[in-house]
Protein backbone atom coordinates (compact mmCIF):
# COMPACT_ATOMS: atom_id res chain seq x y z
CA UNK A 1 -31.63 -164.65 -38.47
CA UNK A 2 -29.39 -163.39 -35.89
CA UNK A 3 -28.93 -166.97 -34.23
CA UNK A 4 -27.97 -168.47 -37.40
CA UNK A 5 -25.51 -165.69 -38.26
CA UNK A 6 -23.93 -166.76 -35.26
CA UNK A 7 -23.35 -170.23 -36.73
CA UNK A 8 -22.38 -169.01 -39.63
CA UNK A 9 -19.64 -167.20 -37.80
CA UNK A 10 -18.73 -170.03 -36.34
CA UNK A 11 -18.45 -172.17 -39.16
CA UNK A 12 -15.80 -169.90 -41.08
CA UNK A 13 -13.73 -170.08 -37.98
CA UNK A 14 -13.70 -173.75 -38.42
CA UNK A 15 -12.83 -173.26 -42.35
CA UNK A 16 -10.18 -170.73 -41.76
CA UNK A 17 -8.58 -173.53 -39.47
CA UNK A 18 -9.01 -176.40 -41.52
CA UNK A 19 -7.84 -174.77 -44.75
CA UNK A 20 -5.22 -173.53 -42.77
CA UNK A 21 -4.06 -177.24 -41.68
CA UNK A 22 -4.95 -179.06 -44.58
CA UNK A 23 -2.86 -176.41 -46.84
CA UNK A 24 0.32 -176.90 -44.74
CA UNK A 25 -0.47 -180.77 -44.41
CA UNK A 26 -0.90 -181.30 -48.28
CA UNK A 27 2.11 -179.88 -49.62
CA UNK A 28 4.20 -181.77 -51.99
CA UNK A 29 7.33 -181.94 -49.35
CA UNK A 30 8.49 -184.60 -46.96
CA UNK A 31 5.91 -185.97 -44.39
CA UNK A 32 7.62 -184.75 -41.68
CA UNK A 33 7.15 -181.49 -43.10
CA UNK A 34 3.96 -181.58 -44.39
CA UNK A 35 2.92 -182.41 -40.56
CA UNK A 36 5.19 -179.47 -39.14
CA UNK A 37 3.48 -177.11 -42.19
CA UNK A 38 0.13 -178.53 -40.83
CA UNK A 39 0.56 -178.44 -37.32
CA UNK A 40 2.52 -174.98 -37.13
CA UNK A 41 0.01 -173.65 -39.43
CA UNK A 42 -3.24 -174.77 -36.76
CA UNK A 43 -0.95 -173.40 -33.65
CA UNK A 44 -0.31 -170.14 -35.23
CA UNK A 45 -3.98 -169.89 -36.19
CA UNK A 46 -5.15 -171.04 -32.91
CA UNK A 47 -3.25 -169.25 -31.04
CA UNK A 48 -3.87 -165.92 -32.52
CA UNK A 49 -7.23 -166.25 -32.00
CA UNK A 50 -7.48 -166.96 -27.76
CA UNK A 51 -4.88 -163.95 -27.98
CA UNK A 52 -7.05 -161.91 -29.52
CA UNK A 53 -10.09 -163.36 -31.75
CA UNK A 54 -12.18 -164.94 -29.63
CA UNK A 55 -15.23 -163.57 -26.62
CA UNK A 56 -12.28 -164.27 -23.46
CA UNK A 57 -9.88 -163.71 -25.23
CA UNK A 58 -6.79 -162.11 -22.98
CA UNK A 59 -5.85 -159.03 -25.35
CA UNK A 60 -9.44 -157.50 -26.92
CA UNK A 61 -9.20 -156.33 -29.87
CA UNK A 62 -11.43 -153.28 -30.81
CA UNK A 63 -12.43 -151.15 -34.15
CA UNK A 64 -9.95 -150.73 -36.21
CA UNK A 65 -7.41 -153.27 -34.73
CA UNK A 66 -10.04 -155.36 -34.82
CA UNK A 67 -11.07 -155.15 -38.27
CA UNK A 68 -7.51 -155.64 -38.90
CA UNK A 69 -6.91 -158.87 -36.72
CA UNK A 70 -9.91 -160.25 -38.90
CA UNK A 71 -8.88 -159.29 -42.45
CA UNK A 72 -5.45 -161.01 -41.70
CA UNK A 73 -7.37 -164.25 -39.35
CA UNK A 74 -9.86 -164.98 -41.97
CA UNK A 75 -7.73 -163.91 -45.13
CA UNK A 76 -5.15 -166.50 -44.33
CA UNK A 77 -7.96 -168.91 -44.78
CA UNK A 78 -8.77 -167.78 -47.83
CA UNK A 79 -5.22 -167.59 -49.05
CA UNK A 80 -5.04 -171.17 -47.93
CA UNK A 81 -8.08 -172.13 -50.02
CA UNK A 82 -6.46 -170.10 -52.83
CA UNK A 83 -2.98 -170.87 -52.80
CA UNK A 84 -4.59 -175.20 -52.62
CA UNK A 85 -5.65 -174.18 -56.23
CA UNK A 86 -9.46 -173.83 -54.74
CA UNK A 87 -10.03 -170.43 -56.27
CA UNK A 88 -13.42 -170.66 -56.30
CA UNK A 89 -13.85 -172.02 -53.24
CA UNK A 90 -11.93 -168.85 -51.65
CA UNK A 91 -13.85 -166.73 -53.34
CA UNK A 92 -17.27 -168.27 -51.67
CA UNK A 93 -15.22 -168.16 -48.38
CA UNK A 94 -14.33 -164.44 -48.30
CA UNK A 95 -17.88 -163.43 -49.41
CA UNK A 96 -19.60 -165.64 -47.04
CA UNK A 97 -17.35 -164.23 -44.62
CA UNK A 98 -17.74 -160.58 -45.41
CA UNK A 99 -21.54 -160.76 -45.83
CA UNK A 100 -21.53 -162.52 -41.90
CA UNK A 101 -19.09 -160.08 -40.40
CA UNK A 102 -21.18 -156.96 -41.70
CA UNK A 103 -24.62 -158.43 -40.35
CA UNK A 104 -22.50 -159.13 -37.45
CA UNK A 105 -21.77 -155.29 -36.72
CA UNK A 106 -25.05 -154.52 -38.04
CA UNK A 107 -26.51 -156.49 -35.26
CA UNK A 108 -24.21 -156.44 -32.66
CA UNK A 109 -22.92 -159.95 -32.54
């Protein structure tokens, strides 16, 4: 159970990003923009993460800062879904998320 928790983790990291980038890449503006939305969107995302998300990352976040870094990581990709018009899908996405992240503590993951 524990090793496929840690996929599951994994995966939402990869949906946070992509709903990230595919929000910012499908809005109803320009192209050029829609690529800027997209790719300032991933960098932001991205970036936040080596900063402070992931195992090496250079600034560790711990307890409540950490809890905090993850409510705002993993919410944007939720908003993403939401704000797309995929409510439902969201709503999968911050449960699956919430369920992982507890049995994550739980098990010290």
């Amino acid at each position: 159970m524990k090793a496929a928790n840690l996929a599951v983790l994994f995966v939402v990291e990869l949906v946070a990003l992509g709903a990230v980038g595919a929000y910012g890449f499908t809005r109803d503006v320009s192209a050029p923009v829609a690529w800027l939305l997209g790719l300032a969107g991933l960098a932001v995302m991205i970036t936040t993460w080596a900063l402070f998300g992931s195992p090496k990352a250079r600034y560790k976040t711990r307890g409540a800062g950490r809890v905090a870094f993850e409510l705002v990581w993993f919410g944007a990709g939720a908003a993403a879904l939401a704000l797309a018009g995929a409510y439902v899908w969201a709503i999968v996405f911050a449960l699956v998320c919430a369920v992982s992240k507890a049995l994550a503590v739980r098990w010290n993951q």
